[in-house]
Protein backbone atom coordinates (compact mmCIF):
# COMPACT_ATOMS: atom_id res chain seq x y z
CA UNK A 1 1.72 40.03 0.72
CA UNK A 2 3.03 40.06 -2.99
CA UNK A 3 2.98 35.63 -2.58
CA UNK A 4 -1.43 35.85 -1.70
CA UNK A 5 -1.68 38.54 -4.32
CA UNK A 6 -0.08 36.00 -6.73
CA UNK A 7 -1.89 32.81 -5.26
CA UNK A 8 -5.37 34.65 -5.17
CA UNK A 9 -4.73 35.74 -9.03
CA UNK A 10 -3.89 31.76 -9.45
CA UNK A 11 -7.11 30.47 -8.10
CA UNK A 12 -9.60 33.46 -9.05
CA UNK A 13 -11.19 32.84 -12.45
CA UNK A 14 -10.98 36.12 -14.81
CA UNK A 15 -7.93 36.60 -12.89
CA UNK A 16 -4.35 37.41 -14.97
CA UNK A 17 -4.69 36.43 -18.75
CA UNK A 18 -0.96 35.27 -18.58
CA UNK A 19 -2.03 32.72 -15.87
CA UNK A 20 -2.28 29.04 -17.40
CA UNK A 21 -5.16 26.48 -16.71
CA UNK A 22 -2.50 24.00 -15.65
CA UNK A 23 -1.13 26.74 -12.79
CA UNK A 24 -4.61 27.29 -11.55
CA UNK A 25 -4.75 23.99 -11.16
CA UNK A 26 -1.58 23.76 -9.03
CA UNK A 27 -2.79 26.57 -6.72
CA UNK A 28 -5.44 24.45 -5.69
CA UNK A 29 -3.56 21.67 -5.30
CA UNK A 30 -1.33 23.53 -2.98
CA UNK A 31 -4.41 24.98 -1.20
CA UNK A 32 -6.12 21.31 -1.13
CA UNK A 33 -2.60 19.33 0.06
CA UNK A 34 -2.52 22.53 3.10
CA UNK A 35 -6.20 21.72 4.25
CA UNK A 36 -5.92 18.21 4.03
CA UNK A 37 -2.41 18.25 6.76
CA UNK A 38 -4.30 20.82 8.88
CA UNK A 39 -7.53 19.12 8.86
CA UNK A 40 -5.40 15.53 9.67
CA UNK A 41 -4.08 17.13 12.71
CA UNK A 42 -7.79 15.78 14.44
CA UNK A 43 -7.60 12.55 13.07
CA UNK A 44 -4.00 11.94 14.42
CA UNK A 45 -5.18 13.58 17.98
CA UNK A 46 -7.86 11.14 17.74
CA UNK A 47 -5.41 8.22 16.93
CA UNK A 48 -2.95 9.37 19.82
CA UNK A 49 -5.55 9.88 22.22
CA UNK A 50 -7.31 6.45 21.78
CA UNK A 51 -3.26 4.99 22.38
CA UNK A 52 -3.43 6.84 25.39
CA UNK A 53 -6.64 5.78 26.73
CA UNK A 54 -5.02 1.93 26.13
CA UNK A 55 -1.92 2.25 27.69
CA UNK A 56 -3.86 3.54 30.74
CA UNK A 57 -6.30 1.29 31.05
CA UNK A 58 -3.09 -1.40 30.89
CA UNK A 59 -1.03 0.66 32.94
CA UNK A 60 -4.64 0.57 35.57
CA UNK A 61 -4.76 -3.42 34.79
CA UNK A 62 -0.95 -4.15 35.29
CA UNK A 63 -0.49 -1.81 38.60
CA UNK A 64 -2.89 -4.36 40.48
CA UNK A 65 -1.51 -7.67 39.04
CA UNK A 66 2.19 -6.82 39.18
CA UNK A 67 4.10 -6.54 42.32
CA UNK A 68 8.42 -5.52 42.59
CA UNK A 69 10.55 -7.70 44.13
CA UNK A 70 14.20 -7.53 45.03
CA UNK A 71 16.45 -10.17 43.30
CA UNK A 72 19.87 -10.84 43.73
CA UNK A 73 22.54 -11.63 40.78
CA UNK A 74 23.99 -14.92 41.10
CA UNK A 75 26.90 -14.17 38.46
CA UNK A 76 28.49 -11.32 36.60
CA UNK A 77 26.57 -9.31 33.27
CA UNK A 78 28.46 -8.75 30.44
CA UNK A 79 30.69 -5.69 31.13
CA UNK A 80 29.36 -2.58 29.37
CA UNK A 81 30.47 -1.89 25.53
CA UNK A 82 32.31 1.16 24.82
CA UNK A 83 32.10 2.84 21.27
CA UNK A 84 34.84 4.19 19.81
CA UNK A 85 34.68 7.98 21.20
CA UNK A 86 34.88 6.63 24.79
CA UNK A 87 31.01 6.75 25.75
CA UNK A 88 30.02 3.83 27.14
CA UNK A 89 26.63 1.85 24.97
CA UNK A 90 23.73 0.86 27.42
CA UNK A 91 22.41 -2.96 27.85
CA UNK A 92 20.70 -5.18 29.45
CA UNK A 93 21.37 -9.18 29.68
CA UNK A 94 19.54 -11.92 30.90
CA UNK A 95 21.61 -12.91 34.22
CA UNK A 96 20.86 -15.61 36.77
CA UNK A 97 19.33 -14.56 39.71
CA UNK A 98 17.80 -15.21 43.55
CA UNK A 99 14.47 -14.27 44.85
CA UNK A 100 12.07 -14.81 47.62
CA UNK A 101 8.10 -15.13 46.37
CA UNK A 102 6.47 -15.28 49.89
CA UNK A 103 7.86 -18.44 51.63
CA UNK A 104 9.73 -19.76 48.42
CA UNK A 105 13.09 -19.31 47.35
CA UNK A 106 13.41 -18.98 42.92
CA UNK A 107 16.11 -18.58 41.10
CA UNK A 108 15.65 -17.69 37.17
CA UNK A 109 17.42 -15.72 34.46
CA UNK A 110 16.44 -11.97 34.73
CA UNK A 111 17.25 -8.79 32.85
CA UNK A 112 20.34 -6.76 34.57
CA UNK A 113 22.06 -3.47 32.96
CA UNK A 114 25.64 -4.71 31.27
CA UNK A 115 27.99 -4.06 34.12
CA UNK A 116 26.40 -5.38 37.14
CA UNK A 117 28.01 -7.82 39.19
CA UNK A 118 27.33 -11.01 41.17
CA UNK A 119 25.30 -10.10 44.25
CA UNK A 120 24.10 -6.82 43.52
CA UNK A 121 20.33 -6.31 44.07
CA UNK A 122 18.01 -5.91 40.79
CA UNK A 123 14.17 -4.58 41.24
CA UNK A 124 12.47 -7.31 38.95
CA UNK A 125 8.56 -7.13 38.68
CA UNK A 126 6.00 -10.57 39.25
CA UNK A 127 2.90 -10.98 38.18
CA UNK A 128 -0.07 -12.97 40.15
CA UNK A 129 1.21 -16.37 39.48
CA UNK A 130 4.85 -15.21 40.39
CA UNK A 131 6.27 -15.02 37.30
CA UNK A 132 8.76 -12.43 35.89
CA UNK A 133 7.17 -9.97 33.66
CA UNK A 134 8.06 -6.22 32.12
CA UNK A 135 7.66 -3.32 34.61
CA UNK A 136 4.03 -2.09 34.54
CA UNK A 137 3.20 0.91 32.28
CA UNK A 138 3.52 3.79 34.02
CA UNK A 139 1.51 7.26 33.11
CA UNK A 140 4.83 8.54 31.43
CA UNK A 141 4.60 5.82 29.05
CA UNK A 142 1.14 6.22 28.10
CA UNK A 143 2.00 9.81 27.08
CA UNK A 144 4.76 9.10 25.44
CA UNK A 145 2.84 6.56 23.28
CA UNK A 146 0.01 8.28 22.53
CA UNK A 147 1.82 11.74 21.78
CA UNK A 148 4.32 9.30 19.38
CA UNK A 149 1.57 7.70 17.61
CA UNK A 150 -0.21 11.53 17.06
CA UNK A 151 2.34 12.81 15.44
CA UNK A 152 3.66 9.87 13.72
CA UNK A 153 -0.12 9.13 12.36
CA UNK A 154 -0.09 13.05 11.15
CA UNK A 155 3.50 12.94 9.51
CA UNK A 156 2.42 9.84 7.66
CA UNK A 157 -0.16 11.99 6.17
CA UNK A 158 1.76 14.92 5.86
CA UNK A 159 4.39 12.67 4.13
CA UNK A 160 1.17 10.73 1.99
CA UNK A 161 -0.06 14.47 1.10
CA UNK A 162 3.44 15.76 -0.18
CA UNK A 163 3.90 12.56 -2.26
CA UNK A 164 0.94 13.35 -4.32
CA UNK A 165 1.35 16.79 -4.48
CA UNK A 166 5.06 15.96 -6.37
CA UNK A 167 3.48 13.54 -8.24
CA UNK A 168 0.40 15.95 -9.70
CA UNK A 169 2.64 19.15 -9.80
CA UNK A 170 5.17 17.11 -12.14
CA UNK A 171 3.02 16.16 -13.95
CA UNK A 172 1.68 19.55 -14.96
CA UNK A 173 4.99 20.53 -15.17
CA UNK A 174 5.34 18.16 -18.04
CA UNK A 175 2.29 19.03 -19.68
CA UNK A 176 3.68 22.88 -19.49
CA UNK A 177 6.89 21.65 -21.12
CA UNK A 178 5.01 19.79 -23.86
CA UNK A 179 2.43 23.11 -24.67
CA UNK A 180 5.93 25.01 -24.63
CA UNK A 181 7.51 22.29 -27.17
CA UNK A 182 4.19 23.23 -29.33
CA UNK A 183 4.32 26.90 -29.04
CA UNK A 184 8.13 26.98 -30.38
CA UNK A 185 7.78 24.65 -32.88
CA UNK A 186 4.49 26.75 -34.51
CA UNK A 187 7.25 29.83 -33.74
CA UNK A 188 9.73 27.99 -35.31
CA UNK A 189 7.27 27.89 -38.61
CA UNK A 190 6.34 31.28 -38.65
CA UNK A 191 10.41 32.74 -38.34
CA UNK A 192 11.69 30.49 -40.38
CA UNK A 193 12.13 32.22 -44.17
CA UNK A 194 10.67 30.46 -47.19
């Protein structure tokens, strides 16, 4: 309660004599800087939303032209890494492998999790021309996208908002320093005997 008592006196004009044009300014710089990031939380739904809306629409696009097929490795992966503390790092390779599209037989490099070996079965996706292509967007991936770019969108303001709010509230800070330099040095006069 005592911290809005002391902001109100900040901003209200005729407020405390002791308080200094250069911290009223500052209190509504702080009270501009907090509207701003709450009133970019709309924009950045907006932003995330719109994401959203596109991966669906691809997600709706890709689950008609893509199809999963089974494909069998034709040699080993690369066995899996291990870090130092023992927990094994996850990754794919590109791996030679054996297909049927319809009535033909393909073989072609696909992506297989380090580890796999030669004749295991791999889910690999095809498009309409039989080609191998990315596993369609699914609804989980939309989300995550859009909810990502939301809140990255409103952090990068958040982030924009708190840079300039340093920036001003230094420099009042050195034009507080600089009236304080003044003050003592006309102090300084006055004490100092003749």
């Amino acid at each position: 309660m005592r911290t809005l008592t002391a902001f109100w006196q900040r901003i209200r004009p005729g407020g405390s004599p002791l308080v200094r044009t250069s911290d009223r300014i500052e209190a509504v710089l702080t009270l501009t800087v907090l509207l701003a990031a709450l009133l970019a939380i709309p924009f950045a739904a907006t932003m995330g939303s719109d994401i959203y809306a596109d991966r669906m629409a691809q997600a709706t696009e890709q689950a008609t032209d893509r199809r999963p097929v089974t494909a069998v490795l034709l040699a080993d992966a690369p066995p899996v890494a291990i870090r130092l503390d023992g927990v094994p790092i996850e990754g794919k390779s590109r791996v030679p492998a054996r297909w049927i599209d319809g009535d033909v037989v393909r073989e072609e490099p696909v992506d297989a999790g380090n580890g796999s070996v030669a004749g295991q079965e791999v889910e690999i996706w095809l498009d309409s021309r039989g080609d191998v292509v990315p596993a369609p967007v699914t609804r989980d991936d939309a989300a995550r996208n859009g909810i990502g770019v939301g809140v990255g969108v409103w952090l990068g303001c958040v982030a924009l908002l708190a840079v300039v709010f340093l920036i001003a509230r230094s420099a009042l800070a050195r034009r507080r320093d600089a009236a304080w330099s003044r003050e003592w040095r006309r102090v300084a006069d006055d004490w100092t005997p003749a």
